[in-house]
PDB file of N, CA and C in Angstrom:
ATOM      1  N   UNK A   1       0.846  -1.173   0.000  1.00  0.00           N
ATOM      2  CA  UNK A   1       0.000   0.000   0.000  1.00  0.00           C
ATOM      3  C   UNK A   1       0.895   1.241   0.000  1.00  0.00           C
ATOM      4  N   UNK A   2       0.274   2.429  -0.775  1.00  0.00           N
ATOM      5  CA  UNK A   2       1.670   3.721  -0.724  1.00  0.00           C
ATOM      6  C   UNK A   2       0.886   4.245   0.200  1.00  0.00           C
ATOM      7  N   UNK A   3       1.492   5.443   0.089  1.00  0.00           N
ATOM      8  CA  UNK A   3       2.007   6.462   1.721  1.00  0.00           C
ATOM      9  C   UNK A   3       0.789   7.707   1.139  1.00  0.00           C
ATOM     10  N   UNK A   4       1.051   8.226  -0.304  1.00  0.00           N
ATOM     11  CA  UNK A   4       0.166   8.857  -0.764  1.00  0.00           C
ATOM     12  C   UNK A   4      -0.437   8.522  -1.605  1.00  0.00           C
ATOM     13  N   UNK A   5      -2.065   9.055  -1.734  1.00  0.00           N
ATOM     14  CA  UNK A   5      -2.849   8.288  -2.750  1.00  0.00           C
ATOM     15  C   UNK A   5      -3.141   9.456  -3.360  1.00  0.00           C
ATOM     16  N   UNK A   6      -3.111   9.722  -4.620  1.00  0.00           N
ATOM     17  CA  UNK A   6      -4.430  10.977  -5.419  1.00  0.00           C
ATOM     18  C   UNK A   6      -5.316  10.087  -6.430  1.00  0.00           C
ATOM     19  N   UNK A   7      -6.309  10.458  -6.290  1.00  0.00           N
ATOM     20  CA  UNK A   7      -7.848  10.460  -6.561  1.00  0.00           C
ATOM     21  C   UNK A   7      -9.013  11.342  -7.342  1.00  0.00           C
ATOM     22  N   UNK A   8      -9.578  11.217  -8.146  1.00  0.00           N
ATOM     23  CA  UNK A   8      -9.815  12.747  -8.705  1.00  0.00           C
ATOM     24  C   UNK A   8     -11.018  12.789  -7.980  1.00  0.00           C
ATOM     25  N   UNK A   9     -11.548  14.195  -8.047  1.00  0.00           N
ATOM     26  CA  UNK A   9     -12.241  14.864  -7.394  1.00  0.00           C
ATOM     27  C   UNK A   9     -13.437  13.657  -6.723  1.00  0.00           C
ATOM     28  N   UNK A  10     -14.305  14.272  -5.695  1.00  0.00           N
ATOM     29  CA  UNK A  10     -15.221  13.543  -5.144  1.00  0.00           C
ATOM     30  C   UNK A  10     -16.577  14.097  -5.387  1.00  0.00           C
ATOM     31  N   UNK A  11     -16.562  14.489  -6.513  1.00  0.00           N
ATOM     32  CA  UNK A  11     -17.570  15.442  -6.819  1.00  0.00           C
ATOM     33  C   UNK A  11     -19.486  15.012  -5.957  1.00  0.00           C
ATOM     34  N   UNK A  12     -19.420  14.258  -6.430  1.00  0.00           N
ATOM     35  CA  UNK A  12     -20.969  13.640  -6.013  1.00  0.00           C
ATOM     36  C   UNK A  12     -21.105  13.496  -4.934  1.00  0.00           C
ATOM     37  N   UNK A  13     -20.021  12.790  -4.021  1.00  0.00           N
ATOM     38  CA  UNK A  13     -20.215  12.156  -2.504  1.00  0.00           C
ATOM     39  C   UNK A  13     -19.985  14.167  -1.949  1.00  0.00           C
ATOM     40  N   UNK A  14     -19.159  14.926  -2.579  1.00  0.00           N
ATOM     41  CA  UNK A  14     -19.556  16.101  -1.928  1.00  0.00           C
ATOM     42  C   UNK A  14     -20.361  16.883  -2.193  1.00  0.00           C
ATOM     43  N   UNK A  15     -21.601  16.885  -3.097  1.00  0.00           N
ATOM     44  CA  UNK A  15     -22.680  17.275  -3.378  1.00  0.00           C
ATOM     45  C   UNK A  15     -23.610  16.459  -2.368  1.00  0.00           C
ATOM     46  N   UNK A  16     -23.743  15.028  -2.430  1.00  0.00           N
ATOM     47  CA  UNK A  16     -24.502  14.299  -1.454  1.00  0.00           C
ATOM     48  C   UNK A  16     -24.228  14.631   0.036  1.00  0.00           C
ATOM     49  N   UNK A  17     -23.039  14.903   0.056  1.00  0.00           N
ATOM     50  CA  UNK A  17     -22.959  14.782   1.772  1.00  0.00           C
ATOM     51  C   UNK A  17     -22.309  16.031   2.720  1.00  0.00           C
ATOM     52  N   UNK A  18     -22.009  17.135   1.364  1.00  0.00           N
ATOM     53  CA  UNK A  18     -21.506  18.604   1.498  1.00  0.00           C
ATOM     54  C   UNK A  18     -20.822  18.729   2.697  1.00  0.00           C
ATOM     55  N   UNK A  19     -19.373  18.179   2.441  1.00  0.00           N
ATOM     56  CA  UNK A  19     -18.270  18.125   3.062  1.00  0.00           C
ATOM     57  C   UNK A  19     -17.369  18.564   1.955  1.00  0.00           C
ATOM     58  N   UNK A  20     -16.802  19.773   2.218  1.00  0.00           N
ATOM     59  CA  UNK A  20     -15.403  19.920   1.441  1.00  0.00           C
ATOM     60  C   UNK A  20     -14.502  18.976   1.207  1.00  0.00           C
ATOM     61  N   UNK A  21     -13.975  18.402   1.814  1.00  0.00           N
ATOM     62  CA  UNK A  21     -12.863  17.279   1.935  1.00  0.00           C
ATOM     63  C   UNK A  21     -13.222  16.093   1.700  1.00  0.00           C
ATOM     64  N   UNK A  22     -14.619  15.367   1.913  1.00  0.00           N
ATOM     65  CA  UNK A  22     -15.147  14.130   1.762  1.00  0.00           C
ATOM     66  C   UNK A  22     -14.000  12.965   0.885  1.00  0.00           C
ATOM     67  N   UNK A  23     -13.515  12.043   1.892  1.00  0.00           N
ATOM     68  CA  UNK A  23     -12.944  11.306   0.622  1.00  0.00           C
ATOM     69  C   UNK A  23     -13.877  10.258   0.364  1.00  0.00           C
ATOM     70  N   UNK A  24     -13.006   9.387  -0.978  1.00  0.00           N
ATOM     71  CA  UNK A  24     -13.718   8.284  -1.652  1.00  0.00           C
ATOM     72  C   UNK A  24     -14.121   7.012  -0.617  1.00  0.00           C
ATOM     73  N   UNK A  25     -15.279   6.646  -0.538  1.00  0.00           N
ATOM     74  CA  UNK A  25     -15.649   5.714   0.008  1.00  0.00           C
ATOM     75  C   UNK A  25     -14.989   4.418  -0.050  1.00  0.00           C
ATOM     76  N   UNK A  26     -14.754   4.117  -1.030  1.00  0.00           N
ATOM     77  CA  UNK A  26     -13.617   2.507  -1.756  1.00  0.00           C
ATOM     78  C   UNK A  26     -12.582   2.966  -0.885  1.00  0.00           C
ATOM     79  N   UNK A  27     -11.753   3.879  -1.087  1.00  0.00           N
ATOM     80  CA  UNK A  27     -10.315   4.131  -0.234  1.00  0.00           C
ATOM     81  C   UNK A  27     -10.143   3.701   1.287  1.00  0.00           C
ATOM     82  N   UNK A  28     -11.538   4.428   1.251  1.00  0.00           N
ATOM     83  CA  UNK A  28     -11.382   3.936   3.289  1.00  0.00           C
ATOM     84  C   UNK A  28     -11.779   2.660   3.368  1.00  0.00           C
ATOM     85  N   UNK A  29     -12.577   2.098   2.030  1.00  0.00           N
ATOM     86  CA  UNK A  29     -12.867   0.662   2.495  1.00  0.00           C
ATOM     87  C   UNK A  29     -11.674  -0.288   2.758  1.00  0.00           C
ATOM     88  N   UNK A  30     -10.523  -0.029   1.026  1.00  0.00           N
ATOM     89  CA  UNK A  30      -9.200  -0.725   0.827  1.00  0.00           C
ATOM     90  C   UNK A  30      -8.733  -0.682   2.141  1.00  0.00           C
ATOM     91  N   UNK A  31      -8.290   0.681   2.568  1.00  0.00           N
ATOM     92  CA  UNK A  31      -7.243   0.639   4.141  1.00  0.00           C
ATOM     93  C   UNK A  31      -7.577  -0.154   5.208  1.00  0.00           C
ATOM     94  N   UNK A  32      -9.392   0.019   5.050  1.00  0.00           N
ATOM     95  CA  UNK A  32      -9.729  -0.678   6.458  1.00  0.00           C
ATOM     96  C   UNK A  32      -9.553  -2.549   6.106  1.00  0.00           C
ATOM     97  N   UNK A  33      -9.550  -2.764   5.056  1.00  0.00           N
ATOM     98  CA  UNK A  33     -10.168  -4.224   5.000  1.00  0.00           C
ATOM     99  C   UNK A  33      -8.412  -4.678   5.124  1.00  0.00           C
ATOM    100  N   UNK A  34      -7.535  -4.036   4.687  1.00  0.00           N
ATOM    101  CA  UNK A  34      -6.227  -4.211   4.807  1.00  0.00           C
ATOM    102  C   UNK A  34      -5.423  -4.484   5.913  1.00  0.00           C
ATOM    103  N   UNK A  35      -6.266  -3.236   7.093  1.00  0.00           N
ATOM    104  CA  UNK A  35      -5.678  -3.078   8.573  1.00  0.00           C
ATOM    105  C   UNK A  35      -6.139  -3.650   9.678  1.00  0.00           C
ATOM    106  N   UNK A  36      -7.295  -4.288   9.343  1.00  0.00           N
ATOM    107  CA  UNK A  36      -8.551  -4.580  10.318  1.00  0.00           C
ATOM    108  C   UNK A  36      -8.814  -5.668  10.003  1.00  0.00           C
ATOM    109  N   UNK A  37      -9.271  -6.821  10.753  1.00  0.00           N
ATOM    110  CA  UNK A  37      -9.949  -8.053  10.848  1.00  0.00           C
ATOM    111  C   UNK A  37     -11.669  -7.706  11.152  1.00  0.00           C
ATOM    112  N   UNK A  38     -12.386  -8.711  10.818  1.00  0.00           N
ATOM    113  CA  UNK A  38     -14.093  -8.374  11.400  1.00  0.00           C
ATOM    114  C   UNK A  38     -14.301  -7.967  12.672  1.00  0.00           C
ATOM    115  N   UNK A  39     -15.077  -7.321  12.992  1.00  0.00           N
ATOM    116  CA  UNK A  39     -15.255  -7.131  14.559  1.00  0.00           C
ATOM    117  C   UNK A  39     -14.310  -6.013  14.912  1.00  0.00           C
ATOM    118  N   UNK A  40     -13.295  -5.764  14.496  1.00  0.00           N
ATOM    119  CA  UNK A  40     -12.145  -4.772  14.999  1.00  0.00           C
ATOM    120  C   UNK A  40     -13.126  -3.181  14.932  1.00  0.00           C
ATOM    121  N   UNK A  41     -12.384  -2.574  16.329  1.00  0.00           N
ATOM    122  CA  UNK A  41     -13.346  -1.904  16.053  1.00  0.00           C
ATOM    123  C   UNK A  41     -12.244   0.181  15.690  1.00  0.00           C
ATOM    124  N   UNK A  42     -12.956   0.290  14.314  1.00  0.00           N
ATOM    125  CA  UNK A  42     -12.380   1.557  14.308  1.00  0.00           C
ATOM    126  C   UNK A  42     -12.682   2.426  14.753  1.00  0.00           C
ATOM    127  N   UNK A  43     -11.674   3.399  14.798  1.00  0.00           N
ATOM    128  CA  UNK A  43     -11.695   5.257  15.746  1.00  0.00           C
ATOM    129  C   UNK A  43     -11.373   6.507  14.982  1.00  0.00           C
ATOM    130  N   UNK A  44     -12.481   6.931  14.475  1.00  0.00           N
ATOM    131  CA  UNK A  44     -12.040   8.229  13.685  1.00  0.00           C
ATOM    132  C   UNK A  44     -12.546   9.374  14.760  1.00  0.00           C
ATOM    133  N   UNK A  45     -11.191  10.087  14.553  1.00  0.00           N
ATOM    134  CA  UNK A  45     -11.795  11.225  15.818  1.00  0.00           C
ATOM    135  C   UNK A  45     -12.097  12.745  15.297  1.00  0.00           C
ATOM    136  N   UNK A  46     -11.730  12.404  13.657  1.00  0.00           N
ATOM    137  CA  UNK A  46     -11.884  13.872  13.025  1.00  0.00           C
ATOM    138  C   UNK A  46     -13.326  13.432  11.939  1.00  0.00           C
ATOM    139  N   UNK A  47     -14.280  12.772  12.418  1.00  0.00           N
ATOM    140  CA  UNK A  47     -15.424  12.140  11.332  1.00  0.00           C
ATOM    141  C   UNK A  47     -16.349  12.896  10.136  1.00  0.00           C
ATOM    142  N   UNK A  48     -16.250  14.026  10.550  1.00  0.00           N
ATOM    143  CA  UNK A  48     -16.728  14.600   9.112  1.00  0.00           C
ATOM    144  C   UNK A  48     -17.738  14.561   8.753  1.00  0.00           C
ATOM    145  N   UNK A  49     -18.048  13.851   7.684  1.00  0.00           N
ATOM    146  CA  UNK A  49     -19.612  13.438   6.895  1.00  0.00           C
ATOM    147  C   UNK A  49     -19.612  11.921   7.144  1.00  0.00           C
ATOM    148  N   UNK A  50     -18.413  11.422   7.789  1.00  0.00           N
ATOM    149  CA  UNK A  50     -18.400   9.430   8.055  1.00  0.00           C
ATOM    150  C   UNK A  50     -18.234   8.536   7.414  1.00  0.00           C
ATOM    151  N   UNK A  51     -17.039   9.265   6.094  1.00  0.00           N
ATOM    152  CA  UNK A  51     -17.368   8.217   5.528  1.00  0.00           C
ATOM    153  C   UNK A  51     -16.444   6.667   5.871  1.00  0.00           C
ATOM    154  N   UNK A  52     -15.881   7.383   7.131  1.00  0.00           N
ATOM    155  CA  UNK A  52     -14.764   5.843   7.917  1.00  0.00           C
ATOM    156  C   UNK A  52     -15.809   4.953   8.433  1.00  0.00           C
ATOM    157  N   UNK A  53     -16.453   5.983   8.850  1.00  0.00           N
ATOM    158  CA  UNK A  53     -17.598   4.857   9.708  1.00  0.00           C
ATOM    159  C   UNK A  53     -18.398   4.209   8.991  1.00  0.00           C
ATOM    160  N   UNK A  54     -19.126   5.152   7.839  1.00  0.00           N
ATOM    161  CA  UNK A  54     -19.251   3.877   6.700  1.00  0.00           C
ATOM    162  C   UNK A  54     -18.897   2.326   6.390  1.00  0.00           C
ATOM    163  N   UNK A  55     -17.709   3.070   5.780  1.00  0.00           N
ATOM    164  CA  UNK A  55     -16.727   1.686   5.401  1.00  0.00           C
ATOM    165  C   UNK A  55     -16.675   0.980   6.583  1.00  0.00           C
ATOM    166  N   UNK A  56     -16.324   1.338   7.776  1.00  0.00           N
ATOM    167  CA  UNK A  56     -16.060   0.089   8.783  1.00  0.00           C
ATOM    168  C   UNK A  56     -17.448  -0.684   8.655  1.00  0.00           C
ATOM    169  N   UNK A  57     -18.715   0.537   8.933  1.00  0.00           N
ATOM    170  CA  UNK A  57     -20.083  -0.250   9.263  1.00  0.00           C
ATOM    171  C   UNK A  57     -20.526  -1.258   7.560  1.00  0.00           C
ATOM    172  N   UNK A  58     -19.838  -1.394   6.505  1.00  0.00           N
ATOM    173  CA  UNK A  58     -20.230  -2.040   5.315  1.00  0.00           C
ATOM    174  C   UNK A  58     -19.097  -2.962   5.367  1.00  0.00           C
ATOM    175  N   UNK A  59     -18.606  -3.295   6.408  1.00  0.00           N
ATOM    176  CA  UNK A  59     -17.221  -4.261   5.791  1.00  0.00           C
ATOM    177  C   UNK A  59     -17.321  -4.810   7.047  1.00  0.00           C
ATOM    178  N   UNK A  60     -18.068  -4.846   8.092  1.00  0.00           N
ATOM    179  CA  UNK A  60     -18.373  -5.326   9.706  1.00  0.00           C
ATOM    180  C   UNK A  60     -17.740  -5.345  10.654  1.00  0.00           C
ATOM    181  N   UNK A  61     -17.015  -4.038  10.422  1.00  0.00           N
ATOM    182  CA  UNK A  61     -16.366  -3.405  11.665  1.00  0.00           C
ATOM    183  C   UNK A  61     -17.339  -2.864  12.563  1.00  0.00           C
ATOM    184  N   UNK A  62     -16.911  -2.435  14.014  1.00  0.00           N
ATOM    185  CA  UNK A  62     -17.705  -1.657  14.815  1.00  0.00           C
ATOM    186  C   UNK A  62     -17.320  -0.338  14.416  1.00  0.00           C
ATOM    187  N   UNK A  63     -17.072   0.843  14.723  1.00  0.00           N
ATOM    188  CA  UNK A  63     -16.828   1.791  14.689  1.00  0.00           C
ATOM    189  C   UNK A  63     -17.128   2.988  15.825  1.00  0.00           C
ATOM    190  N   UNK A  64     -16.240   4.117  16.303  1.00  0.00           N
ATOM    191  CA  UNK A  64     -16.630   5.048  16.834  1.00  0.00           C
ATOM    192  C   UNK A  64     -15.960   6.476  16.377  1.00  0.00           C
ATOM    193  N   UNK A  65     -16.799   7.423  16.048  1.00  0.00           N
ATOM    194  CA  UNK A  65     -16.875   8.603  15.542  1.00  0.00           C
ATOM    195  C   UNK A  65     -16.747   9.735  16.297  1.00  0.00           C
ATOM    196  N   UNK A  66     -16.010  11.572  16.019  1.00  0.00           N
ATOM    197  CA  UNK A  66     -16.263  12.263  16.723  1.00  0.00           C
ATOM    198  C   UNK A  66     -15.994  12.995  16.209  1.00  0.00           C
ATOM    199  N   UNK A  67     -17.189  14.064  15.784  1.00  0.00           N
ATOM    200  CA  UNK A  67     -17.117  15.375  15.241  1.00  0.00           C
ATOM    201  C   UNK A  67     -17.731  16.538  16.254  1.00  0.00           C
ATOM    202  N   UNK A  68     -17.169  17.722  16.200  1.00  0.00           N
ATOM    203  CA  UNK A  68     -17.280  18.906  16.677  1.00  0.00           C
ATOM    204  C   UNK A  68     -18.491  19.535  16.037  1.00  0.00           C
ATOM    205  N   UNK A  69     -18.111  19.455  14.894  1.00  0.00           N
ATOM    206  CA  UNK A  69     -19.139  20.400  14.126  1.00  0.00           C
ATOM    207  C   UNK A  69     -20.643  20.026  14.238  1.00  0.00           C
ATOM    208  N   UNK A  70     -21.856  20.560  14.555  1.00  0.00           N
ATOM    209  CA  UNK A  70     -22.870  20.346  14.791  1.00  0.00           C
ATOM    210  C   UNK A  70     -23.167  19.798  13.009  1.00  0.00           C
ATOM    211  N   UNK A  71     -23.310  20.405  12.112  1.00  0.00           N
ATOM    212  CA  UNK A  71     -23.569  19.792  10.732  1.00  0.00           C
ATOM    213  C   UNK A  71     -23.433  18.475  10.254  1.00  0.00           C
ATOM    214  N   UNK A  72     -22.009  18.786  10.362  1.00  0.00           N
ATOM    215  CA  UNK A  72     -21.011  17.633   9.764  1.00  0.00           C
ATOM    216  C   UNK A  72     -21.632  16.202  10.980  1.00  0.00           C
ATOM    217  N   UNK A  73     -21.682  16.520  12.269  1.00  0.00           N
ATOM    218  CA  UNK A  73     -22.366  15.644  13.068  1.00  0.00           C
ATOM    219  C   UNK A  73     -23.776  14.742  12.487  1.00  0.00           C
ATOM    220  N   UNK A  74     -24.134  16.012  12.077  1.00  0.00           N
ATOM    221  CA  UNK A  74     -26.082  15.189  12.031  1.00  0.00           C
ATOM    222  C   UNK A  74     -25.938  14.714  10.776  1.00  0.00           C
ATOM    223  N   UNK A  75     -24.649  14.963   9.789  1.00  0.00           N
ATOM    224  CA  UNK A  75     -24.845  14.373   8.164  1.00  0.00           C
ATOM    225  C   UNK A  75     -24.710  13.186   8.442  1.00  0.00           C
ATOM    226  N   UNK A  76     -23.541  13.198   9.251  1.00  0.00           N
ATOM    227  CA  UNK A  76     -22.549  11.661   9.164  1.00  0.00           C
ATOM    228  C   UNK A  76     -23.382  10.954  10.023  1.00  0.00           C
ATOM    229  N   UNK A  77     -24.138  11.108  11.197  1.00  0.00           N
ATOM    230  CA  UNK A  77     -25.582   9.839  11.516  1.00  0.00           C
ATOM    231  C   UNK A  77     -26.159   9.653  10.101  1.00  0.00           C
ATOM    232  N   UNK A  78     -26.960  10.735  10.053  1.00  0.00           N
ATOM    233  CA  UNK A  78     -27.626  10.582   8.815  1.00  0.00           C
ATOM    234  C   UNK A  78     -27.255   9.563   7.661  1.00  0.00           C
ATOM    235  N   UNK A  79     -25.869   9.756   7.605  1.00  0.00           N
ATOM    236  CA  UNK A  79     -25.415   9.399   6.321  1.00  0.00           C
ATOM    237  C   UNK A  79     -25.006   7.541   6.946  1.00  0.00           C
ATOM    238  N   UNK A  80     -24.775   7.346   7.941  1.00  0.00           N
ATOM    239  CA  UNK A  80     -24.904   6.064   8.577  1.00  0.00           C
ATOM    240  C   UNK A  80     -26.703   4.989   8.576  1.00  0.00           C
ATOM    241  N   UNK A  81     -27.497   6.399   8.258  1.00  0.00           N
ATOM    242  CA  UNK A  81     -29.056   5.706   8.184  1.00  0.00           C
ATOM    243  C   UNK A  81     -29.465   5.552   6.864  1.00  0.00           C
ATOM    244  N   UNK A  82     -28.287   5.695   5.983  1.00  0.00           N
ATOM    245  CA  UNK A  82     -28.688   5.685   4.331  1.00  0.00           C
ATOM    246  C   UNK A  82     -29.824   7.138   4.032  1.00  0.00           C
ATOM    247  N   UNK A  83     -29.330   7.944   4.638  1.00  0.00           N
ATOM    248  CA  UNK A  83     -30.210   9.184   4.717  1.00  0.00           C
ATOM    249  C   UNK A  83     -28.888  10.656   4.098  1.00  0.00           C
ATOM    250  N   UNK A  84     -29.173  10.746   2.963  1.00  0.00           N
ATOM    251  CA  UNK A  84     -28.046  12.118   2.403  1.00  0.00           C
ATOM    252  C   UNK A  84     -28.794  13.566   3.012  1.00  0.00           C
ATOM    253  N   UNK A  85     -27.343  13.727   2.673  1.00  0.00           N
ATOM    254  CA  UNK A  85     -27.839  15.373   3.292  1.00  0.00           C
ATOM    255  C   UNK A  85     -28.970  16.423   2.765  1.00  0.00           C
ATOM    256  N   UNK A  86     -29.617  16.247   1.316  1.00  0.00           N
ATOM    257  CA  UNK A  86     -30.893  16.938   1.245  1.00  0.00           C
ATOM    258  C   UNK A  86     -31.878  16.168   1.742  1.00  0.00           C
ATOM    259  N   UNK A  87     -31.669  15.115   2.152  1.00  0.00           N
ATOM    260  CA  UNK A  87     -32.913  14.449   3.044  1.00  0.00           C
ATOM    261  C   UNK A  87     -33.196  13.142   2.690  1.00  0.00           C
ATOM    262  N   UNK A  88     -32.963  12.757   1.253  1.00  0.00           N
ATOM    263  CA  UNK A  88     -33.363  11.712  -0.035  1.00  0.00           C
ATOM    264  C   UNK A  88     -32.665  10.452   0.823  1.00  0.00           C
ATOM    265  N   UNK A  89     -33.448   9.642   0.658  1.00  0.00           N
ATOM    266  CA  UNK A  89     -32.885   8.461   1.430  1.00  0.00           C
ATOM    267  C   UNK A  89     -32.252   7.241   0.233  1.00  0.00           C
ATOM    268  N   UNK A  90     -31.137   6.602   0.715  1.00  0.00           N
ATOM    269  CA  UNK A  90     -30.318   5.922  -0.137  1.00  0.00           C
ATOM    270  C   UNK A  90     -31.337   4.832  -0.961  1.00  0.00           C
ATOM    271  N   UNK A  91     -31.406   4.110  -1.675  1.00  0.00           N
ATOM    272  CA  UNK A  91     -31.864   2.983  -2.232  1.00  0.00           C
ATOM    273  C   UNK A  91     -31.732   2.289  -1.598  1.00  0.00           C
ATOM    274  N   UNK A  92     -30.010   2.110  -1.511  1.00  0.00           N
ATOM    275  CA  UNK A  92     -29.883   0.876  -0.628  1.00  0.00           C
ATOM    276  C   UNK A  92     -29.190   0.565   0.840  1.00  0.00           C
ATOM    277  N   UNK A  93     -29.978   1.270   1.795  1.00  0.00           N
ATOM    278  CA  UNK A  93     -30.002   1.913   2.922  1.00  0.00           C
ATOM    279  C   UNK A  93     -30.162   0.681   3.972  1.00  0.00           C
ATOM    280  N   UNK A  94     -29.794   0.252   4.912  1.00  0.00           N
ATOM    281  CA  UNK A  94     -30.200  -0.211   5.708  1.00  0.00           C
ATOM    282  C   UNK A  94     -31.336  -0.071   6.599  1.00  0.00           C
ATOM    283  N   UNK A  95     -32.665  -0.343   6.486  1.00  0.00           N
ATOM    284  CA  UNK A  95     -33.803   0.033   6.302  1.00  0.00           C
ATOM    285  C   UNK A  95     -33.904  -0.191   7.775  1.00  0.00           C
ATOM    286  N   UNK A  96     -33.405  -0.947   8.793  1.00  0.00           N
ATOM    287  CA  UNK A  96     -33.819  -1.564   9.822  1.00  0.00           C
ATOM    288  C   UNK A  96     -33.223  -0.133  10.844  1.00  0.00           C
ATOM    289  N   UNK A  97     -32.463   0.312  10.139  1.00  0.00           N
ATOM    290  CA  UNK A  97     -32.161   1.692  11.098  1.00  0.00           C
ATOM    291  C   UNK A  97     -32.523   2.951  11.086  1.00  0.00           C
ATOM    292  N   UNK A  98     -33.302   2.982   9.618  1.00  0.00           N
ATOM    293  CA  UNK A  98     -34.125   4.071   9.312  1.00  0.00           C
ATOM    294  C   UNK A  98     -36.015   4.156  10.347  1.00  0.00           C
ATOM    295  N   UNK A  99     -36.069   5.025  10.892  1.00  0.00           N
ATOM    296  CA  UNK A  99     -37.460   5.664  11.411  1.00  0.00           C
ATOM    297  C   UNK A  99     -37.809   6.638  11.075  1.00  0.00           C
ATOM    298  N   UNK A 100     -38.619   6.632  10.105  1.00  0.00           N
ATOM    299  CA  UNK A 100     -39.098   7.960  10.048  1.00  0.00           C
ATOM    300  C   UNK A 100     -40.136   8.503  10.200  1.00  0.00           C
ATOM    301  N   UNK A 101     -40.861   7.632  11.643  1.00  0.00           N
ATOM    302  CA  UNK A 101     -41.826   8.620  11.763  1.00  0.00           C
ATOM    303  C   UNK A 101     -41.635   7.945  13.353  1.00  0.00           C
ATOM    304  N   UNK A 102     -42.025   8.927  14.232  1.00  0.00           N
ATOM    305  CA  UNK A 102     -42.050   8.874  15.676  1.00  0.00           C
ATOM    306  C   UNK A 102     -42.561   7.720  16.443  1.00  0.00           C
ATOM    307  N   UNK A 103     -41.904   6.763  17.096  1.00  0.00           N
ATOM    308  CA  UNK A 103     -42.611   5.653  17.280  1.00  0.00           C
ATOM    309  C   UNK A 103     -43.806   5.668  18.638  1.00  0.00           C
ATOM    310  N   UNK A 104     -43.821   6.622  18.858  1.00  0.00           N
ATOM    311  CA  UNK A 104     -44.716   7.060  20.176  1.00  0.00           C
ATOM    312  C   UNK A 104     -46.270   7.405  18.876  1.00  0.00           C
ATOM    313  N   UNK A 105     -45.958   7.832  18.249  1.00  0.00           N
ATOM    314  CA  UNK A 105     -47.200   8.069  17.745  1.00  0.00           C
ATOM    315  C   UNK A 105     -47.805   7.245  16.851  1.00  0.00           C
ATOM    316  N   UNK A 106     -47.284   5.717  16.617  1.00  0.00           N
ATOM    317  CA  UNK A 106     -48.247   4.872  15.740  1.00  0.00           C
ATOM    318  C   UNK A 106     -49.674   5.155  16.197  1.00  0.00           C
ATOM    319  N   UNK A 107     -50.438   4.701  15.380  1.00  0.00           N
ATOM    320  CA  UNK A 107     -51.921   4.910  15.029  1.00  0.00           C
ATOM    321  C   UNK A 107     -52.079   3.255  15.519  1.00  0.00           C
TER     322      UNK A 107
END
């Protein structure tokens, strides 16, 4: 594995998840599946829009996250519920973690 990687732009994942910096989802997958066994659990402490936590949570790592920024906070849940940042929910989302409607108020 090298030391530096370039990548061209991330155009979409930073339209979807409007993070300046957002990197490629595959990248963090390669490193993690490289560095990590199942179950291992990763630590990103600068998380962003998530997309570490992603990759760990699609490759069956545990993961723990920590962002400052109130935004960048509620994307990167969000973006863990297959939920993008204008609201549009993924296709292929993990449905069992998505609620979207208040469970106190079933009918």
């Amino acid at each position: 594995m090298r030391t530096v990687v370039n990548y061209p732009v991330n155009v979409a994942d930073k339209e979807d998840y409007l993070h300046p910096t957002i990197k490629p989802l595959e990248e963090a997958k390669k490193r993690i599946a490289v560095a990590t066994d199942e179950n291992s659990v990763i630590l990103d402490v600068f998380c962003g829009s998530g997309t570490t936590c992603v990759a760990a949570k699609e490759l069956g790592r545990k993961y723990i996250g920590f962002e400052i920024n109130p935004k960048y906070y509620e994307i990167a849940v969000n973006r863990l519920k297959g939920i993008k940042a204008n609201g549009q929910i993924d296709l292929f989302a993990d449905y069992e973690q998505i609620s979207l409607f208040d469970e106190d108020k079933k009918d």
